[in-house]
N, C-alpha and C. Protein backbone atom coordinates (compact mmCIF):
# COMPACT_ATOMS: atom_id res chain seq x y z
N UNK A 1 101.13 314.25 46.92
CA UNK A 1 101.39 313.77 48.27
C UNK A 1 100.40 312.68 48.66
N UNK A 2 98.89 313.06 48.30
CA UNK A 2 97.88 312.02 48.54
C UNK A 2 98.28 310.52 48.05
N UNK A 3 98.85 310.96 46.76
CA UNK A 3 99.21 309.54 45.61
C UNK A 3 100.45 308.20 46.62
N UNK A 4 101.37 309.34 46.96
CA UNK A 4 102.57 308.65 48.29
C UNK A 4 101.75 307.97 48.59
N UNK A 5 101.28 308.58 49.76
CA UNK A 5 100.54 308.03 51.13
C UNK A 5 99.88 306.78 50.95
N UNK A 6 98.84 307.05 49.68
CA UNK A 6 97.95 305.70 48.82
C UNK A 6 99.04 304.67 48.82
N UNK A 7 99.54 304.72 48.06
CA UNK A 7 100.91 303.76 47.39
C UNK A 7 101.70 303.31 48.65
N UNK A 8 101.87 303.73 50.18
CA UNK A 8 102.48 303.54 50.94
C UNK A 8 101.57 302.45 51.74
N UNK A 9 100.69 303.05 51.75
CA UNK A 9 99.25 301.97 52.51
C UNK A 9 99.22 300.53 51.63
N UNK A 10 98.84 300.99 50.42
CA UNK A 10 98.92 299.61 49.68
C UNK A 10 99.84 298.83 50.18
N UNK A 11 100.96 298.78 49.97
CA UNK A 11 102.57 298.44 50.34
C UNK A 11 102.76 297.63 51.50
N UNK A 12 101.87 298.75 52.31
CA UNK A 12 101.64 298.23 54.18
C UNK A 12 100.76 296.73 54.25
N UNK A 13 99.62 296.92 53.35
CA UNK A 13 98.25 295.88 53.38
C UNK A 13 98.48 295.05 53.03
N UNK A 14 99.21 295.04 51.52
CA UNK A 14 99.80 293.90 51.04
C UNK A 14 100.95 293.20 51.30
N UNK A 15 101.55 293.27 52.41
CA UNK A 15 102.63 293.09 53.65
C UNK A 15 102.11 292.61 54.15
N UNK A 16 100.86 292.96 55.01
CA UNK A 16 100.12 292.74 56.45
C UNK A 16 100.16 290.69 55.96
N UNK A 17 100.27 290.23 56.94
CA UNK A 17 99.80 288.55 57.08
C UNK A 17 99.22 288.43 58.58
N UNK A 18 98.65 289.20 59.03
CA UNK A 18 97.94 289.33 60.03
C UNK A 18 96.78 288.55 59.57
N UNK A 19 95.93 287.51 60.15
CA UNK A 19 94.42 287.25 59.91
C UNK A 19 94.67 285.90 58.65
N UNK A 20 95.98 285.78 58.25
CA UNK A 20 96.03 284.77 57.55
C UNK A 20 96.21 283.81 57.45
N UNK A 21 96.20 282.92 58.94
CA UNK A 21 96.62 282.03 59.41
C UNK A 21 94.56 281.61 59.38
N UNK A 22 93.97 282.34 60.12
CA UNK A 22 92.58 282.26 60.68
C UNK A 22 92.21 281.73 59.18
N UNK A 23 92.03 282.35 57.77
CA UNK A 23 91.55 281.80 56.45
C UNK A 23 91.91 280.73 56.07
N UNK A 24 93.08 280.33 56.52
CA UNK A 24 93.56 278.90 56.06
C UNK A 24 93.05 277.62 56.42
N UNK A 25 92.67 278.50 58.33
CA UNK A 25 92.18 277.40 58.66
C UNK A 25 90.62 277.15 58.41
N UNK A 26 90.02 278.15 57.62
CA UNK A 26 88.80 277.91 57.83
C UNK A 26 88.28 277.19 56.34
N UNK A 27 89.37 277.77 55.58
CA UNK A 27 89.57 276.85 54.43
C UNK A 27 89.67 275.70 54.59
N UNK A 28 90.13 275.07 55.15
CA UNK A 28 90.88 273.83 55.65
C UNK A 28 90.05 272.85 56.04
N UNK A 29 89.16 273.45 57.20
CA UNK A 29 87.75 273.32 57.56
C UNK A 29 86.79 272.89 56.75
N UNK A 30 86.39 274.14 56.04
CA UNK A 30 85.29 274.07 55.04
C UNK A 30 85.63 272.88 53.91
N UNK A 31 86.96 272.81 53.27
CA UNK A 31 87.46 271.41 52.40
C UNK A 31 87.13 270.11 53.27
N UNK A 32 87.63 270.18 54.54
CA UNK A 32 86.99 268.96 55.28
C UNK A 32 86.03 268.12 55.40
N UNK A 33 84.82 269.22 55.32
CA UNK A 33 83.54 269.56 55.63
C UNK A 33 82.83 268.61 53.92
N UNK A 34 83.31 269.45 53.00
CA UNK A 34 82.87 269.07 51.52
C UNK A 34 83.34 267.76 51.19
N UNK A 35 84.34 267.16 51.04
CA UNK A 35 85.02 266.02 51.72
C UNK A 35 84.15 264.98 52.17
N UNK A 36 83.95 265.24 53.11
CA UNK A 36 83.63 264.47 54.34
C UNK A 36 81.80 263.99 53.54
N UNK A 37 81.17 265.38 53.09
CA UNK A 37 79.92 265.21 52.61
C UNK A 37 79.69 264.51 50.61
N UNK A 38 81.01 264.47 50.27
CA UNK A 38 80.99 263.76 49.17
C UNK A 38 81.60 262.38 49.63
N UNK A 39 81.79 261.73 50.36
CA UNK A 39 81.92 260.59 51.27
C UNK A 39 81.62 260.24 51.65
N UNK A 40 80.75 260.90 52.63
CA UNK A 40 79.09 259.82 53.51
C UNK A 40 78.02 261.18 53.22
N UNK A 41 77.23 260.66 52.19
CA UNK A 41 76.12 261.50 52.24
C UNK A 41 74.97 261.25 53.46
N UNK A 42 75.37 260.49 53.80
CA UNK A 42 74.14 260.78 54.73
C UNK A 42 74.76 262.07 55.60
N UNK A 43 75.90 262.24 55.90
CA UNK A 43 75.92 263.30 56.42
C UNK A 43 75.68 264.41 55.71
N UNK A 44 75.76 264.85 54.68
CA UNK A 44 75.89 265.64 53.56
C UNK A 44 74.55 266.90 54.16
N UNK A 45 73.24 265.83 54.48
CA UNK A 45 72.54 266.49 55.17
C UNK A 45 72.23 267.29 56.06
N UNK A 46 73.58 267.31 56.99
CA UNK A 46 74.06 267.88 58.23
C UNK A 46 74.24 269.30 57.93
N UNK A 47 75.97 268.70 57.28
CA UNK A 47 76.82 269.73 56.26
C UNK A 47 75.63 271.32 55.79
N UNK A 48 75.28 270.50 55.04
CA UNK A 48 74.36 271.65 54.34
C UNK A 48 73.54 272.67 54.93
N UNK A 49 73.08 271.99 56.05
CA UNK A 49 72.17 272.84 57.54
C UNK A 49 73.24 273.95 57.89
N UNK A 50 74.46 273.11 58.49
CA UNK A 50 75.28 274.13 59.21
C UNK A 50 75.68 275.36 58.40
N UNK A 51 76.04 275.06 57.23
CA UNK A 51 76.58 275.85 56.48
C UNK A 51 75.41 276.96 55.98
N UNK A 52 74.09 276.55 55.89
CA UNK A 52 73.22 277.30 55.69
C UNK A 52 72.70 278.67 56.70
N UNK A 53 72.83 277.91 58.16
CA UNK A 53 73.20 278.84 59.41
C UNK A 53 74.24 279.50 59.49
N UNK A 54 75.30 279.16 58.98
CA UNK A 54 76.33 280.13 59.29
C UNK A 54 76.13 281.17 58.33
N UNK A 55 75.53 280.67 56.91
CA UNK A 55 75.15 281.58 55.76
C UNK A 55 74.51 282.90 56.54
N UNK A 56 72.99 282.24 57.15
CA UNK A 56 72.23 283.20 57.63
C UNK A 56 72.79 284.24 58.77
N UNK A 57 74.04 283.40 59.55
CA UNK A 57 74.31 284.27 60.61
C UNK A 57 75.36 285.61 59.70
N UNK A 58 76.02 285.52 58.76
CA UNK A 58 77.02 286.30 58.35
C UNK A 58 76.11 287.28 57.27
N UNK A 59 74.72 286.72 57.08
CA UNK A 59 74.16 287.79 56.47
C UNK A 59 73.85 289.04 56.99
N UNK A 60 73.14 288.31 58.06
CA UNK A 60 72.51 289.12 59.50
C UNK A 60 73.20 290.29 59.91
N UNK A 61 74.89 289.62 59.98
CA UNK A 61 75.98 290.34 60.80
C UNK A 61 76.12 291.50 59.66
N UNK A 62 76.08 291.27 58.23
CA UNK A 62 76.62 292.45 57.45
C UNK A 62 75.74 293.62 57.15
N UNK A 63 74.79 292.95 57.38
CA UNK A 63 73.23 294.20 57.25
C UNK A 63 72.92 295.03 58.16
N UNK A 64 73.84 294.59 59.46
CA UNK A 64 73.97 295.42 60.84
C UNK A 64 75.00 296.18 60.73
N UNK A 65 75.73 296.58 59.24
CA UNK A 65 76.60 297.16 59.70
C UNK A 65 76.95 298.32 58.30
């Protein structure tokens, strides 16, 4: 019965497209971003900051949890 239920959830999750609009765009984003910094390096310098902060902020967030 446990095995169902498993196999039914899977089924459900891998269905779900909830939240998959949000990855695309952040994909989308982040390609922009790399892009943009193999194109004008002087910004490249920017790029790398932000992305380093957001690094630090999503570390932060997972160690709190």
């Amino acid at each position: 019965m446990i095995g169902i239920q498993a196999l039914n959830f899977l089924v459900r999750a891998w269905r779900d497209r909830r939240g998959q609009d949000l990855i695309e765009y952040a994909l989308m984003a982040g390609f922009v971003a790399v892009t943009a910094g193999a194109i004008m390096p002087s910004v490249a310098g920017s790029i790398s900051t932000i992305f380093s902060q957001i690094s630090s902020v999503m570390t932060a967030a997972a160690s709190q949890s």
